[in-house]
Protein backbone atom coordinates (compact mmCIF):
# COMPACT_ATOMS: atom_id res chain seq x y z
CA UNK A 1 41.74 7.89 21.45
CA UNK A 2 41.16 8.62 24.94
CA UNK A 3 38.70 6.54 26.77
CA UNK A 4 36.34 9.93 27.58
CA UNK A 5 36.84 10.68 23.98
CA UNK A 6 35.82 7.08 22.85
CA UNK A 7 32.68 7.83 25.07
CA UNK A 8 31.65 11.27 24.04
CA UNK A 9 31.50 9.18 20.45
CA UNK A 10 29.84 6.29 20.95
CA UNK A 11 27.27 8.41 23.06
CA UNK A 12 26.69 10.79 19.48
CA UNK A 13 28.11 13.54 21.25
CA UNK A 14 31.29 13.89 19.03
CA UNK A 15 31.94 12.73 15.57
CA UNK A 16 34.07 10.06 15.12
CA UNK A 17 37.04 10.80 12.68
CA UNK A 18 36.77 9.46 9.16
CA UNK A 19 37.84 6.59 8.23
CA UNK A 20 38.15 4.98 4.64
CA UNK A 21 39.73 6.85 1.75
CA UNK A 22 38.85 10.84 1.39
CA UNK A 23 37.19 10.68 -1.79
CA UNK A 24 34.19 12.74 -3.22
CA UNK A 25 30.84 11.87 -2.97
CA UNK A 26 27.89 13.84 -4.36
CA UNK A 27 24.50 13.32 -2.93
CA UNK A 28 20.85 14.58 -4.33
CA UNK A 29 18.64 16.56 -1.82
CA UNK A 30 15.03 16.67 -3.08
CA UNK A 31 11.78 17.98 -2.20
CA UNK A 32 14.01 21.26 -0.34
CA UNK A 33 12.14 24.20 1.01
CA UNK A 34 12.05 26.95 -1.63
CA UNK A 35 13.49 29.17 1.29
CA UNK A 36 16.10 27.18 2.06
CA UNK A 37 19.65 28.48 1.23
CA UNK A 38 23.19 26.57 0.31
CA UNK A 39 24.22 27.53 4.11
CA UNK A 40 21.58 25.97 5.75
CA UNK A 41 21.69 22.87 3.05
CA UNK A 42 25.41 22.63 4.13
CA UNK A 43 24.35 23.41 8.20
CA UNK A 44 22.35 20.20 7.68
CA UNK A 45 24.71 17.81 6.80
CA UNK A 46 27.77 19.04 8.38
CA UNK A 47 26.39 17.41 11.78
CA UNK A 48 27.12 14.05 10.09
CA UNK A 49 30.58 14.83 8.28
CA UNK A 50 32.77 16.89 6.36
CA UNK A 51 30.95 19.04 3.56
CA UNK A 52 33.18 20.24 0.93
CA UNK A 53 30.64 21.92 -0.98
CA UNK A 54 26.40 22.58 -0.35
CA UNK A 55 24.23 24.20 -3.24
CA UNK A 56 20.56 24.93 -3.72
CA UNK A 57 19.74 24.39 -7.62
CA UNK A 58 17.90 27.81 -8.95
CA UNK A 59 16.22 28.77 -11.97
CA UNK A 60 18.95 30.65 -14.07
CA UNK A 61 16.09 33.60 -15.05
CA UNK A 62 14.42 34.11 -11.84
CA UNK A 63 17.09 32.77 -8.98
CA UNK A 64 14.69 31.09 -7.05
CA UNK A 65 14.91 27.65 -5.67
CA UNK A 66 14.19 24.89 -7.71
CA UNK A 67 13.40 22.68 -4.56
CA UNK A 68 16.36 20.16 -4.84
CA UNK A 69 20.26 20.49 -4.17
CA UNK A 70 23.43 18.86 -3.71
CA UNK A 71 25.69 18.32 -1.27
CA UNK A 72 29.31 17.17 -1.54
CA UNK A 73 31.17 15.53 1.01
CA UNK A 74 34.20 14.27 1.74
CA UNK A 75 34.14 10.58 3.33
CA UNK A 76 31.81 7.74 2.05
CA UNK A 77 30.74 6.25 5.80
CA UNK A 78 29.98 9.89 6.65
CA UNK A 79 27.71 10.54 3.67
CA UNK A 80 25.81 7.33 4.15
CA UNK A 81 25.06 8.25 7.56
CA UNK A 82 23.68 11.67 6.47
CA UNK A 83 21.69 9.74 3.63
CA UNK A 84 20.76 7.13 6.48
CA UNK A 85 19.40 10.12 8.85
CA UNK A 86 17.72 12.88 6.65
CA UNK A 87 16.05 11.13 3.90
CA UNK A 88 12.36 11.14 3.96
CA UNK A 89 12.83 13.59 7.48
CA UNK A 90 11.02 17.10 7.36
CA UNK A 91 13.25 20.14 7.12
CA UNK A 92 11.73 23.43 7.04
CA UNK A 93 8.54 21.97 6.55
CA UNK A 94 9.46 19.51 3.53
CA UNK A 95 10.16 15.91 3.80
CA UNK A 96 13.62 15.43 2.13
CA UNK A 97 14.12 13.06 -0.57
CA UNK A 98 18.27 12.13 -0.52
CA UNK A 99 19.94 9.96 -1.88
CA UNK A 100 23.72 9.77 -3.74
CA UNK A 101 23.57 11.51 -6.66
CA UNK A 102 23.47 9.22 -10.44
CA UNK A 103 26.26 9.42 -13.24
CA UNK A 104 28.50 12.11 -11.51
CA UNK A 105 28.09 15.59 -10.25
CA UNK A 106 25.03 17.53 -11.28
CA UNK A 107 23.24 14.43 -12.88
CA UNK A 108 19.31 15.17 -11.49
């Protein structure tokens, strides 16, 4: 890595690659905006890291939100530093309750 490149990253300007194994981790987003939408659960987090997959929980009748999510991504470092800087931070209006998700995907 280039010394301007090394800079831009330490500064928070530009991600710095992944390191660790790529492995799947799943985290719990609670307390979401009822608006809110997978895109803009997945805009969120993609600022600290890969995102393989972002979706909004709804109610299988009426399709609304049921106010919590969960977000998939790719590299463990990169997950705990989305964990690190949106839990208990308002989005939309909501203070976000995040954490990684229990007992595998889909266990909240």
């Amino acid at each position: 890595m280039s010394f301007f490149s090394t800079l831009l990253t330490r500064l928070g300007l530009r991600k710095a690659a992944p390191t660790g194994p790529r492995e799947s981790i799943e985290i719990y987003v609670g307390n979401l905006s009822y608006e809110m939408t997978d895109e803009q659960l997945r805009a969120a987090f993609a600022k600290y890291g890969e995102v393989r997959r972002a979706r909004v929980i709804e109610n299988r009748h009426t399709h609304k939100s049921k106010g919590f999510g969960f977000v998939e991504m790719c590299y463990r470092a990169q997950a705990e530093a989305a964990i690190r800087a949106l839990h208990d931070k308002s989005v939309m209006g909501r203070r976000l309750r995040v954490n990684e998700a229990r007992n595998g995907k889909g266990s909240h």
